[in-house]
PDB file of N, CA and C in Angstrom:
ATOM      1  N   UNK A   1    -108.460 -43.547 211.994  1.00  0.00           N
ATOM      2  CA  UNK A   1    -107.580 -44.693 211.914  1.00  0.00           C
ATOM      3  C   UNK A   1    -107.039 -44.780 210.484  1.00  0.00           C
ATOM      4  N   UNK A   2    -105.643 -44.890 210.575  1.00  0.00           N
ATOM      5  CA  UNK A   2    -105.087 -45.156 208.879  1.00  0.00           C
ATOM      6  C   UNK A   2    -104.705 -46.331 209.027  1.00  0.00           C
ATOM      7  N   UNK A   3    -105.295 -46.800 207.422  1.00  0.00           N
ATOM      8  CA  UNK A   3    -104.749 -47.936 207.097  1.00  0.00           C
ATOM      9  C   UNK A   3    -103.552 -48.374 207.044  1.00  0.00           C
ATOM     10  N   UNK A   4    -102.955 -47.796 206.572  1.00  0.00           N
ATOM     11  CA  UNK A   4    -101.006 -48.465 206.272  1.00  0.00           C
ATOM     12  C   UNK A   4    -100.367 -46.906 207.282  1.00  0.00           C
ATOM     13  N   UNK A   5     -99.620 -47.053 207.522  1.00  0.00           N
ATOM     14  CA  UNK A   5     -98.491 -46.435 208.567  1.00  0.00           C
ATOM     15  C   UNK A   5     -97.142 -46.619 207.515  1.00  0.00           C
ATOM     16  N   UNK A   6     -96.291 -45.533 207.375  1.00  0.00           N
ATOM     17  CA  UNK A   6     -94.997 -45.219 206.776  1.00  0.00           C
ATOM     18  C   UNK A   6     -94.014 -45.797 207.803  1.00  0.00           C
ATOM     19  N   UNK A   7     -93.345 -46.641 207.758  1.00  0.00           N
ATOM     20  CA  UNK A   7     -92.109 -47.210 208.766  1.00  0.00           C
ATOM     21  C   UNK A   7     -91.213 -45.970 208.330  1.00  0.00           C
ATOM     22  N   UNK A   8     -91.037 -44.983 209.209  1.00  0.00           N
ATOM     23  CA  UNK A   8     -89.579 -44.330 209.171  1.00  0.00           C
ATOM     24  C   UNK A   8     -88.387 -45.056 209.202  1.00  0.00           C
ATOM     25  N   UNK A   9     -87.218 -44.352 208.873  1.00  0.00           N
ATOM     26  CA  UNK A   9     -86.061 -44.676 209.717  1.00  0.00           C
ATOM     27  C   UNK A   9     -85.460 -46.191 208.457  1.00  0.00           C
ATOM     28  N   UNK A  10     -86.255 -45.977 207.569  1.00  0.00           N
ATOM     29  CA  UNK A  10     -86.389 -47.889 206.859  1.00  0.00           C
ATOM     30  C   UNK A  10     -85.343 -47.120 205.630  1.00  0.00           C
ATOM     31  N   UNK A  11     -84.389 -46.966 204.974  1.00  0.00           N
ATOM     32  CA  UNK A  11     -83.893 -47.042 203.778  1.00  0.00           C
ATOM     33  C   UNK A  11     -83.181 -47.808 202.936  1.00  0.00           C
ATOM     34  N   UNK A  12     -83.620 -48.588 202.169  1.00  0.00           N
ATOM     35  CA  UNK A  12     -82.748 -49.658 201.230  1.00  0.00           C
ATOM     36  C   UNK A  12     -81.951 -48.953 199.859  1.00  0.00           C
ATOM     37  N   UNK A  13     -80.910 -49.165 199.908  1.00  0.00           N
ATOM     38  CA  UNK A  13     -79.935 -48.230 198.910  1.00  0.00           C
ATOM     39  C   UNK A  13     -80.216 -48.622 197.737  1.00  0.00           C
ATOM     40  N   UNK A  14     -80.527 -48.843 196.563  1.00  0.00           N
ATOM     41  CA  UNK A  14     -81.076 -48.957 195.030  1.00  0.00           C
ATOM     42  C   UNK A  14     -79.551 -49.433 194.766  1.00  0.00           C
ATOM     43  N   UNK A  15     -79.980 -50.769 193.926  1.00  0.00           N
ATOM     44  CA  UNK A  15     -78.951 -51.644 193.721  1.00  0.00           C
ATOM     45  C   UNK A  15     -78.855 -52.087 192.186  1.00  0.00           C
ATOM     46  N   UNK A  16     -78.550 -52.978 192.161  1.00  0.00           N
ATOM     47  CA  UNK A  16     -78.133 -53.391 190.356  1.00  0.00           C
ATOM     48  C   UNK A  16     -79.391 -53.362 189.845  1.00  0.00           C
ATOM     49  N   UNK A  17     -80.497 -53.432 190.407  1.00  0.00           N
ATOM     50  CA  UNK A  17     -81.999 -53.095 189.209  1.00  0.00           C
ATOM     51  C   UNK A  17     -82.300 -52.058 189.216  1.00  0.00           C
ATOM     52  N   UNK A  18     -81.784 -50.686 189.743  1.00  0.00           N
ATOM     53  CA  UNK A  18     -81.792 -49.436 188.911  1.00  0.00           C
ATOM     54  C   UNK A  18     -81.236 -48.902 188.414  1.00  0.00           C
ATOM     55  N   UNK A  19     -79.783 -49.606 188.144  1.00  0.00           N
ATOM     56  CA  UNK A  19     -79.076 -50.092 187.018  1.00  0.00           C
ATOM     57  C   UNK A  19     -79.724 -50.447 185.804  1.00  0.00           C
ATOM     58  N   UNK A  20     -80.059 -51.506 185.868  1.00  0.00           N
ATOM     59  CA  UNK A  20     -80.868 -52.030 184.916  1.00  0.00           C
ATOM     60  C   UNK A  20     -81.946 -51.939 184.507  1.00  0.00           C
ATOM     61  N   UNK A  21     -82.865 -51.027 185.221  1.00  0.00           N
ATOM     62  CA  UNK A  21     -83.782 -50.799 184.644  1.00  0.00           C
ATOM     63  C   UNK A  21     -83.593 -48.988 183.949  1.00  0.00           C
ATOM     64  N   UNK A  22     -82.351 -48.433 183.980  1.00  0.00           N
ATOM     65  CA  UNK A  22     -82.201 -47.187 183.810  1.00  0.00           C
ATOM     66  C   UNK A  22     -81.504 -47.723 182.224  1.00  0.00           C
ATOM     67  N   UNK A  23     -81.104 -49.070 181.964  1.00  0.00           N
ATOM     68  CA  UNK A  23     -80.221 -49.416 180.745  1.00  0.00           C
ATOM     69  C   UNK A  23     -81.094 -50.372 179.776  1.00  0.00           C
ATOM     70  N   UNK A  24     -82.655 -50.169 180.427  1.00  0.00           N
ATOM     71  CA  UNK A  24     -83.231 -51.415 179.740  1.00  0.00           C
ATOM     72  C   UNK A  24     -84.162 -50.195 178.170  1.00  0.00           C
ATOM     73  N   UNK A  25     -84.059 -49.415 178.322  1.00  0.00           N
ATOM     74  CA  UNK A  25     -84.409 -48.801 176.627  1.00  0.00           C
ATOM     75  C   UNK A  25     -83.114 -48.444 175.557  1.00  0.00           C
ATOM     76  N   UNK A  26     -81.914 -48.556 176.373  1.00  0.00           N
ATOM     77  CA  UNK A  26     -80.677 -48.390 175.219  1.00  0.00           C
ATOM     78  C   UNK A  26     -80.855 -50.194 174.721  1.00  0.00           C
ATOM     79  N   UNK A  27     -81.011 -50.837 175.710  1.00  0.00           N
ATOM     80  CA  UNK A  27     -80.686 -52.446 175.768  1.00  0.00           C
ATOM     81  C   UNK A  27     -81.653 -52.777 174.632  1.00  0.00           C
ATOM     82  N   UNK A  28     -83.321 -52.362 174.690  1.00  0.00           N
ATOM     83  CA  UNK A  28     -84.130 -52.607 173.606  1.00  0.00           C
ATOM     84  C   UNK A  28     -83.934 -51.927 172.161  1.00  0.00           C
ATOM     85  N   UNK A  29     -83.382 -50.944 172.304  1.00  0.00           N
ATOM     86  CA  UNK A  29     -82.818 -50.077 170.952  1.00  0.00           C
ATOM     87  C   UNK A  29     -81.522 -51.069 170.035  1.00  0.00           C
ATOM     88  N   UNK A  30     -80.633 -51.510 170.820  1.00  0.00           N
ATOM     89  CA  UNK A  30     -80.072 -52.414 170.617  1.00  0.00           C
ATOM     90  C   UNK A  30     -79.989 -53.829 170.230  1.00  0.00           C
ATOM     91  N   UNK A  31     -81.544 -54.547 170.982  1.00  0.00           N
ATOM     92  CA  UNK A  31     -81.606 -55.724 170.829  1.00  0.00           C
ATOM     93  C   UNK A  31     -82.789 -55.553 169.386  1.00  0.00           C
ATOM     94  N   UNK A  32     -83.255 -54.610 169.303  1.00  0.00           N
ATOM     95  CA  UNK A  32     -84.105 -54.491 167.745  1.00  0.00           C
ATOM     96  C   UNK A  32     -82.977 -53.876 166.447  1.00  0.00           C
ATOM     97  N   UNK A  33     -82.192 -53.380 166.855  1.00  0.00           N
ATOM     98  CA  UNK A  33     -81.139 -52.801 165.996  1.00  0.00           C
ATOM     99  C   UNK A  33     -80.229 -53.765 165.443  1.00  0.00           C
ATOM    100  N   UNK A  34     -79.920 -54.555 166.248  1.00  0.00           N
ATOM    101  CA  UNK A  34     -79.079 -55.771 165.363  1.00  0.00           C
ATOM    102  C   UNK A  34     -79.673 -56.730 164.552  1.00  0.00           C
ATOM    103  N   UNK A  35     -80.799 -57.371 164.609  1.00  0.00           N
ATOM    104  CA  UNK A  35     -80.998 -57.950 163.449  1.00  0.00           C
ATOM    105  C   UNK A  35     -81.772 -57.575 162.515  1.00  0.00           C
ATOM    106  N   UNK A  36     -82.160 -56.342 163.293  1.00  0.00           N
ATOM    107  CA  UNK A  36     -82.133 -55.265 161.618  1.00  0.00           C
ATOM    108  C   UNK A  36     -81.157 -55.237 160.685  1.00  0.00           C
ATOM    109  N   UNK A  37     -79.907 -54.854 161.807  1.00  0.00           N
ATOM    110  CA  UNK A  37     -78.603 -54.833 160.716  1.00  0.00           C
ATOM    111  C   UNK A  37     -78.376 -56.187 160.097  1.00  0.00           C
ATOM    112  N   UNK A  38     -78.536 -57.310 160.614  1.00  0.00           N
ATOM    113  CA  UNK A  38     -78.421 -58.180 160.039  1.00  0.00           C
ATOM    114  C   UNK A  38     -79.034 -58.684 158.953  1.00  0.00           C
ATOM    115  N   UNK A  39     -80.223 -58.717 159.043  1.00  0.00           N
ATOM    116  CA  UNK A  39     -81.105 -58.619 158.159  1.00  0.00           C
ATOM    117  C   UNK A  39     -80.860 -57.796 156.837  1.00  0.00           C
ATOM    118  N   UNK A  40     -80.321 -56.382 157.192  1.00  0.00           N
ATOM    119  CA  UNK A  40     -80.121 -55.948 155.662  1.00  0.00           C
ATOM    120  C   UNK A  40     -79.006 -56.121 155.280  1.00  0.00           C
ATOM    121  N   UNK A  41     -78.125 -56.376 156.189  1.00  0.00           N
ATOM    122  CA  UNK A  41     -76.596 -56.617 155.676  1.00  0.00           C
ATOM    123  C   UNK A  41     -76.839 -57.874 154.386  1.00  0.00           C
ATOM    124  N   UNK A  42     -77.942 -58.925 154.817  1.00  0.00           N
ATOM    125  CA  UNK A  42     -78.434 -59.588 154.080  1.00  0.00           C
ATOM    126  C   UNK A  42     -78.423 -59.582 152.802  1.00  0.00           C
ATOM    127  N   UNK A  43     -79.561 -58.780 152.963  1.00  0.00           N
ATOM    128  CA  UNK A  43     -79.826 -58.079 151.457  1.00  0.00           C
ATOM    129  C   UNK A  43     -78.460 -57.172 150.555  1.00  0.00           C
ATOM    130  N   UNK A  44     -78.305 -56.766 151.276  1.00  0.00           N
ATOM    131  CA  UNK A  44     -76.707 -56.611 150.458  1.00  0.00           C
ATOM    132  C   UNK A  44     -76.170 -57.507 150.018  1.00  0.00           C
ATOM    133  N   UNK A  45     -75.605 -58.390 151.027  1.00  0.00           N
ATOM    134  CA  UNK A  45     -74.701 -59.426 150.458  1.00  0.00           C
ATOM    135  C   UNK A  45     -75.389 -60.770 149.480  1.00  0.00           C
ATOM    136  N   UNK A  46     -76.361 -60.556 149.677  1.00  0.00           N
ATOM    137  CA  UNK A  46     -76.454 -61.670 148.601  1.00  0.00           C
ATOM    138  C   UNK A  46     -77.420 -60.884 147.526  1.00  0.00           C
ATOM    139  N   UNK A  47     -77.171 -59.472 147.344  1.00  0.00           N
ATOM    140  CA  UNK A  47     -78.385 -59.105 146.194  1.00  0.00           C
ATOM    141  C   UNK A  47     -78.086 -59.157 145.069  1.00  0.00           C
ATOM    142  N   UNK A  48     -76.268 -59.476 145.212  1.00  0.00           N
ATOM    143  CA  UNK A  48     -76.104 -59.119 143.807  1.00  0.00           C
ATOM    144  C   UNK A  48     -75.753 -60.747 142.876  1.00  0.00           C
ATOM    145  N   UNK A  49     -75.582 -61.469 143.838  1.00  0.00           N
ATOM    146  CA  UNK A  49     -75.129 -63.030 143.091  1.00  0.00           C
ATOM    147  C   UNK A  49     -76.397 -63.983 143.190  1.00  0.00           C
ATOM    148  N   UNK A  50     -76.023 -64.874 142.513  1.00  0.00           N
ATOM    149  CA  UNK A  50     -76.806 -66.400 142.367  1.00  0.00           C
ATOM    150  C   UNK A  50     -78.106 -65.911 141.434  1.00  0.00           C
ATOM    151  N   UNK A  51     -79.088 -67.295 141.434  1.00  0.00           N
ATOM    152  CA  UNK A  51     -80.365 -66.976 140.964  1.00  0.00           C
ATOM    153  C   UNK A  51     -81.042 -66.041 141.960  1.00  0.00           C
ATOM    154  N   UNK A  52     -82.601 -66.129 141.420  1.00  0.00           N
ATOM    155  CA  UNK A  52     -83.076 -65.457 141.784  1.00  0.00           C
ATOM    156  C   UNK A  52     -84.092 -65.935 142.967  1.00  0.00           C
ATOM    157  N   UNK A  53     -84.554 -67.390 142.589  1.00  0.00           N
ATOM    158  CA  UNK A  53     -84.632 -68.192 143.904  1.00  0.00           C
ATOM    159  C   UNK A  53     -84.311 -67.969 144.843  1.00  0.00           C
ATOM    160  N   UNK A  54     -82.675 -68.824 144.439  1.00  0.00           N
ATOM    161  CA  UNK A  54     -81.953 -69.633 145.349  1.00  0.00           C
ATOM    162  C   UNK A  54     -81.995 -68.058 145.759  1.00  0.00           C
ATOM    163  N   UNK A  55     -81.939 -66.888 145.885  1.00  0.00           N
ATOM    164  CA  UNK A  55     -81.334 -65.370 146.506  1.00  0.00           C
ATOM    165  C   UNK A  55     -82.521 -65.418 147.500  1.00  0.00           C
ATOM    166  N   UNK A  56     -84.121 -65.332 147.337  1.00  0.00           N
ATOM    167  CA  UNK A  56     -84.830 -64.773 147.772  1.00  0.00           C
ATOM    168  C   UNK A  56     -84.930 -66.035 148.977  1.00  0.00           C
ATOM    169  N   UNK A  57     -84.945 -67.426 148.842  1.00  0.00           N
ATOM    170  CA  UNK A  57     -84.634 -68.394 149.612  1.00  0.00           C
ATOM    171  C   UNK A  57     -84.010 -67.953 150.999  1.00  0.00           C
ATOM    172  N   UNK A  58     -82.619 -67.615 150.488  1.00  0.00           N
ATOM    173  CA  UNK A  58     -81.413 -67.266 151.991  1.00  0.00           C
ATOM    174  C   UNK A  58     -81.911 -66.101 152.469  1.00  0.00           C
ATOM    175  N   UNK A  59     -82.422 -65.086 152.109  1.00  0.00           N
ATOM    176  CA  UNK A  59     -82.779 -63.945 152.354  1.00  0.00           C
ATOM    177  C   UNK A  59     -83.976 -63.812 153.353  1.00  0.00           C
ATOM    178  N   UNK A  60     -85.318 -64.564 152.912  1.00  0.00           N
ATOM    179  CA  UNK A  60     -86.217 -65.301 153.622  1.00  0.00           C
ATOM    180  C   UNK A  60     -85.713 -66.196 155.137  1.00  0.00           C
ATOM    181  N   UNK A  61     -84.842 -67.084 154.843  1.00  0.00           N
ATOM    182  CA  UNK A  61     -84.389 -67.826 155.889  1.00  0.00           C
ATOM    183  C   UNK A  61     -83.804 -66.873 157.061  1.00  0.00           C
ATOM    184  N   UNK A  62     -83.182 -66.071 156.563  1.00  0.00           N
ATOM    185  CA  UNK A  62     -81.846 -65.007 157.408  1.00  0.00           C
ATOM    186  C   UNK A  62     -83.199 -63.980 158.330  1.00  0.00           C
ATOM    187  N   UNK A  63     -84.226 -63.897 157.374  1.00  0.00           N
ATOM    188  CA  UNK A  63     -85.054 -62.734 158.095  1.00  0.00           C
ATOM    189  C   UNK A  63     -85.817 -63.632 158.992  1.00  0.00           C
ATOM    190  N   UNK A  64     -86.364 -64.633 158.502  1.00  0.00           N
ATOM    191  CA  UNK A  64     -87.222 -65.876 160.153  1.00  0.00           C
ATOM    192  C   UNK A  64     -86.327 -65.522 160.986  1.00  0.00           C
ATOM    193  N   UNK A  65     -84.639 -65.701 160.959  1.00  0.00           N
ATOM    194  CA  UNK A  65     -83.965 -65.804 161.992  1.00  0.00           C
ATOM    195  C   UNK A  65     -83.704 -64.665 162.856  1.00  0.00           C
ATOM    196  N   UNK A  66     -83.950 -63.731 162.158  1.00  0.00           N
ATOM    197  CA  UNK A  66     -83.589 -61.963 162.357  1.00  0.00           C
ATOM    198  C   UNK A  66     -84.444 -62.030 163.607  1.00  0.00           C
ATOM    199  N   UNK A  67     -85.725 -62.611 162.693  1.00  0.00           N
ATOM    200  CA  UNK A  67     -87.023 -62.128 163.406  1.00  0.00           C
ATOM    201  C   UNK A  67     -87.305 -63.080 164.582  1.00  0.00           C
ATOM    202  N   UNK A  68     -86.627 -64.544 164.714  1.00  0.00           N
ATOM    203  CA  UNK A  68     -86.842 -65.013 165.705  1.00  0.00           C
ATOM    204  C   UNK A  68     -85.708 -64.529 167.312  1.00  0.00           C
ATOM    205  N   UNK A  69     -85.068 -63.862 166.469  1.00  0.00           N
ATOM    206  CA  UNK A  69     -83.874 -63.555 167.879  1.00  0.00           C
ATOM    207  C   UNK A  69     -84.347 -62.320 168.450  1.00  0.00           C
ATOM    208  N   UNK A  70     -84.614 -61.229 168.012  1.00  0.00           N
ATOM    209  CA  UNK A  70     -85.472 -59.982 168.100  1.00  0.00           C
ATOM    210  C   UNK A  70     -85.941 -60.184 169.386  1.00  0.00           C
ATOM    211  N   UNK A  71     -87.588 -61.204 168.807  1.00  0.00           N
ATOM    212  CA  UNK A  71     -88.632 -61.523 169.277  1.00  0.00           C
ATOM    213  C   UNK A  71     -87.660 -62.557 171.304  1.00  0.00           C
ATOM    214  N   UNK A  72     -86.859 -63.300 170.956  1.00  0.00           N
ATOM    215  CA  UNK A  72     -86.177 -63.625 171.755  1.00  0.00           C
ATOM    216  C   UNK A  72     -85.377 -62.794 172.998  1.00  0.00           C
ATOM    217  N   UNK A  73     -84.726 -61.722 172.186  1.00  0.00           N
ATOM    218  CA  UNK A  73     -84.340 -60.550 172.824  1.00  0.00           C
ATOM    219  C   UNK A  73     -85.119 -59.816 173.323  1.00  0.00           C
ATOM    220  N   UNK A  74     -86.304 -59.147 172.913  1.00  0.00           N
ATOM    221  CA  UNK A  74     -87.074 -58.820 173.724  1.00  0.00           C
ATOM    222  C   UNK A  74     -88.172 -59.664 174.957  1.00  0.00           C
ATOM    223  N   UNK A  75     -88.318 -60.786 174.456  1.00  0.00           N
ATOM    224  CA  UNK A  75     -89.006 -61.570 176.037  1.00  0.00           C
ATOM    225  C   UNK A  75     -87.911 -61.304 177.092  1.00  0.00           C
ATOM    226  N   UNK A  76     -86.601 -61.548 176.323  1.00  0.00           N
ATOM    227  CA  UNK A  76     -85.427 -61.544 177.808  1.00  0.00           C
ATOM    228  C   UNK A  76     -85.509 -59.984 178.229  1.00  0.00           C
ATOM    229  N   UNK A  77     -85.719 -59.535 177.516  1.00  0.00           N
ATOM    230  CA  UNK A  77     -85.589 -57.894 178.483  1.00  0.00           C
ATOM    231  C   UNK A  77     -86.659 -57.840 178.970  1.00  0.00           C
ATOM    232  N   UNK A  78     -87.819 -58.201 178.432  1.00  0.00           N
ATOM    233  CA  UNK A  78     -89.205 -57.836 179.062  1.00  0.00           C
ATOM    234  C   UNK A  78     -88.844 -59.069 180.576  1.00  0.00           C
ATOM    235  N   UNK A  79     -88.312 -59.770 180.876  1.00  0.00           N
ATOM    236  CA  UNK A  79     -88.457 -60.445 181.777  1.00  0.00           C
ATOM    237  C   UNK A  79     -87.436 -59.974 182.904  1.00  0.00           C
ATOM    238  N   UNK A  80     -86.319 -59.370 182.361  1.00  0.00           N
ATOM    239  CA  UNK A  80     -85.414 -58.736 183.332  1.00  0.00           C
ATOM    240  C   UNK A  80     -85.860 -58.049 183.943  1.00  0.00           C
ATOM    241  N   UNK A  81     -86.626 -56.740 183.020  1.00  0.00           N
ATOM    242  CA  UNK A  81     -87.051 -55.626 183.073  1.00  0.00           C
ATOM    243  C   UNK A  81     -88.278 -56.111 184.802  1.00  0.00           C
ATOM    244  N   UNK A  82     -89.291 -57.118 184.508  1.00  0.00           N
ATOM    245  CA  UNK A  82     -90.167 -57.504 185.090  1.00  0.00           C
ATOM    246  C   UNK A  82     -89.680 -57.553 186.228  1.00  0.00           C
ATOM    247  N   UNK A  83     -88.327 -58.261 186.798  1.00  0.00           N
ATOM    248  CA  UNK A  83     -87.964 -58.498 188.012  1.00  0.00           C
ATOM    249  C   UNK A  83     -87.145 -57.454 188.596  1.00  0.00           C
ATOM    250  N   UNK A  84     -86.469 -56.442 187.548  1.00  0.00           N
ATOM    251  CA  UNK A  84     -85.589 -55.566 188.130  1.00  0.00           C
ATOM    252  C   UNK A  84     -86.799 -54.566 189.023  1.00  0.00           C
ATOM    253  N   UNK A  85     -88.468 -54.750 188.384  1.00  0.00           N
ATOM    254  CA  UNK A  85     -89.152 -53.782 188.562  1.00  0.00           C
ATOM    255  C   UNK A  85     -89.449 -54.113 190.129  1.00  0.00           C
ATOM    256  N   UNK A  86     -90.004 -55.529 190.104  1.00  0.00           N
ATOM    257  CA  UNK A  86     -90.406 -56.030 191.420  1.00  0.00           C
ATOM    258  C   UNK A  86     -89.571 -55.477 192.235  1.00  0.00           C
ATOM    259  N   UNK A  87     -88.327 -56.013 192.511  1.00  0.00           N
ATOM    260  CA  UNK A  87     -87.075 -55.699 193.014  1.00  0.00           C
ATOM    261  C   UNK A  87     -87.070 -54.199 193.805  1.00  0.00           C
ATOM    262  N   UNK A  88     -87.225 -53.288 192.861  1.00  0.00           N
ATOM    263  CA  UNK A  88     -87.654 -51.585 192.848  1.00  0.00           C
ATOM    264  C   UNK A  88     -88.404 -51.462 193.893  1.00  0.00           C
ATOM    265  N   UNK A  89     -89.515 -52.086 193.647  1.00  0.00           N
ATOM    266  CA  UNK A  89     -91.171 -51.771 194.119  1.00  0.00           C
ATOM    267  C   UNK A  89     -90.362 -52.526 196.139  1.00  0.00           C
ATOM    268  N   UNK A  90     -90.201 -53.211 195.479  1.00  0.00           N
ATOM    269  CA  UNK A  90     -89.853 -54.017 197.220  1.00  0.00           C
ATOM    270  C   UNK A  90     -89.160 -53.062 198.103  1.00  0.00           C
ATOM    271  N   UNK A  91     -87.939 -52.809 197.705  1.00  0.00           N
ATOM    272  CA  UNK A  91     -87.475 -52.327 198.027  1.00  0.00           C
ATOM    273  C   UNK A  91     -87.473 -50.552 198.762  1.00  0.00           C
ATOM    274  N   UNK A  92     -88.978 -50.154 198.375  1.00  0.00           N
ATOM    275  CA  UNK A  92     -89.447 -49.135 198.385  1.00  0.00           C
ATOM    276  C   UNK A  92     -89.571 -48.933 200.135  1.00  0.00           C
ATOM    277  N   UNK A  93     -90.298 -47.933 200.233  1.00  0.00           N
ATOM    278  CA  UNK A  93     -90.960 -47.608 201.547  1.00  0.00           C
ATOM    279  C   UNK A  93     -91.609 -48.568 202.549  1.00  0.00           C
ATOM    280  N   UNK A  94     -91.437 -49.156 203.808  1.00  0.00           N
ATOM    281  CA  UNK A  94     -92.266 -49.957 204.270  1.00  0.00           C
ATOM    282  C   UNK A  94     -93.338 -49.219 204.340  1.00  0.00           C
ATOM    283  N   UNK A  95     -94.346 -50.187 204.908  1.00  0.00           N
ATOM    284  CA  UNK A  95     -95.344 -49.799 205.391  1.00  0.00           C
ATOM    285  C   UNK A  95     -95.938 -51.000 206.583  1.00  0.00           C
ATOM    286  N   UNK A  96     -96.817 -50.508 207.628  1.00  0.00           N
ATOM    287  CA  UNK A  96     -97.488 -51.273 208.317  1.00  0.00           C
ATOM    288  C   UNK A  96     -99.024 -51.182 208.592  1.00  0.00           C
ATOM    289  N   UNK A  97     -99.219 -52.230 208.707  1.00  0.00           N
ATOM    290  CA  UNK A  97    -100.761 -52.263 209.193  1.00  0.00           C
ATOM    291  C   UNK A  97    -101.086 -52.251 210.640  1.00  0.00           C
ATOM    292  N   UNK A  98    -102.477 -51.988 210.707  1.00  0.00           N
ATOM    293  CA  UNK A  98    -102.891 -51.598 211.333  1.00  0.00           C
ATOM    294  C   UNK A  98    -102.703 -53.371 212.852  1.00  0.00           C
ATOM    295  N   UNK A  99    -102.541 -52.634 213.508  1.00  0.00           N
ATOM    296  CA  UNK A  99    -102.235 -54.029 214.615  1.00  0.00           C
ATOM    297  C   UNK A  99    -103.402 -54.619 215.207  1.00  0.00           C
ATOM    298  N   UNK A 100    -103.342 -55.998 215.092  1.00  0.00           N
ATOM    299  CA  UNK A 100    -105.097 -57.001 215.731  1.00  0.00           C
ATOM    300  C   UNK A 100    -104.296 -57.461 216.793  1.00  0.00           C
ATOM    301  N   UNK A 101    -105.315 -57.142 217.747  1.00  0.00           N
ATOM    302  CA  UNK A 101    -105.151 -58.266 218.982  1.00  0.00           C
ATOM    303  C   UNK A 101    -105.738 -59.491 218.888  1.00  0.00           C
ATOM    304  N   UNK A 102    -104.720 -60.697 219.409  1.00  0.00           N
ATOM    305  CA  UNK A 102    -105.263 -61.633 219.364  1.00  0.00           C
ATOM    306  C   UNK A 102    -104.887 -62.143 220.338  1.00  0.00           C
ATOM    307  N   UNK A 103    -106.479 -62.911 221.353  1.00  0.00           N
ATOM    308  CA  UNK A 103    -106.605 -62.563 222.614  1.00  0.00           C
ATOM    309  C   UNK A 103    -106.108 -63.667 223.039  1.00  0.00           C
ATOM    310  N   UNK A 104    -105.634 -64.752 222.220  1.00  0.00           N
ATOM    311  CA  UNK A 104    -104.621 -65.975 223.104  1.00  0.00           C
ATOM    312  C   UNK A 104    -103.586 -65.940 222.589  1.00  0.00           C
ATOM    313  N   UNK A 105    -102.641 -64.402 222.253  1.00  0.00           N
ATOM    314  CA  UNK A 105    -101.273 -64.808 221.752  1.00  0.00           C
ATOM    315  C   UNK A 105    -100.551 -65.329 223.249  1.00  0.00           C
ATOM    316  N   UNK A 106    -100.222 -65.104 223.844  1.00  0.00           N
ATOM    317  CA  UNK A 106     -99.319 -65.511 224.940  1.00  0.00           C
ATOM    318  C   UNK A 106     -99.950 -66.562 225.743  1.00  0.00           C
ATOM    319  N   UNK A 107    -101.248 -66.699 226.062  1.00  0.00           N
ATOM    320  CA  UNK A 107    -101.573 -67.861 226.784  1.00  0.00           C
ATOM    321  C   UNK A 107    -102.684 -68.702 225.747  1.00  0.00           C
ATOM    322  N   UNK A 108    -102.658 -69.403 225.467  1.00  0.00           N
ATOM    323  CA  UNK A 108    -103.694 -70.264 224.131  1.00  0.00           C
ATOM    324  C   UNK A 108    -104.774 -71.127 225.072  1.00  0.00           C
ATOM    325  N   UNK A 109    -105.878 -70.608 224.475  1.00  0.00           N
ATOM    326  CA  UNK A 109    -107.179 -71.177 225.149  1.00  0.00           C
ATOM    327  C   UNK A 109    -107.688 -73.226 224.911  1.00  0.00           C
ATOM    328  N   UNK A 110    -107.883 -73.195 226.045  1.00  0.00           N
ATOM    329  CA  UNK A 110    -107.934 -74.347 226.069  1.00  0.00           C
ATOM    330  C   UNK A 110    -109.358 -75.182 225.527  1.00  0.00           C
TER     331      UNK A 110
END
């Protein structure tokens, strides 16, 4: 006796989440790449003026923010990513179980 049975004949065509999950490591390369750039564009632009404070101040502030959008950008992909996966997995192969009789489906015992 096998447990699960392969439903033939069952095919679901792969839809916008293998799309997206085929675009979700350019998407993370990307979503860590920009406020990198931002971040040092930073440091450029303000390395060469003001005090030395007031410089390390904005510079500090700009990188919390770098670092809070990042961190932002990646929960959102990790969460796309999460459902495009489900999505995948569902969509996969049926399967069936094994069939129970149950001895008052059609007439119910009194």
């Amino acid at each position: 006796m096998r447990f699960l049975r392969k439903i033939h004949k069952r095919v679901e065509p792969p839809g916008l989440e293998l799309r997206i999950l085929r675009r979700l490591p350019g998407l993370f390369v990307a979503a860590t790449a920009a406020p990198l750039a931002v971040a040092w564009g930073a440091r450029i632009w303000f390395g060469n003026g003001g005090g030395v404070a007031e410089t390390s101040k904005q510079i500090m502030s700009i990188d919390i923010f770098c670092f809070a959008v990042g961190v932002t950008m990646w929960a959102a992909l990790l969460t796309v990513g999460i459902g495009s996966l489900v999505v995948y997995i569902m969509k996969g192969p049926a399967y069936a179980a094994d069939s129970y009789e149950v001895s008052h489906s059609d007439r119910p015992v009194d």
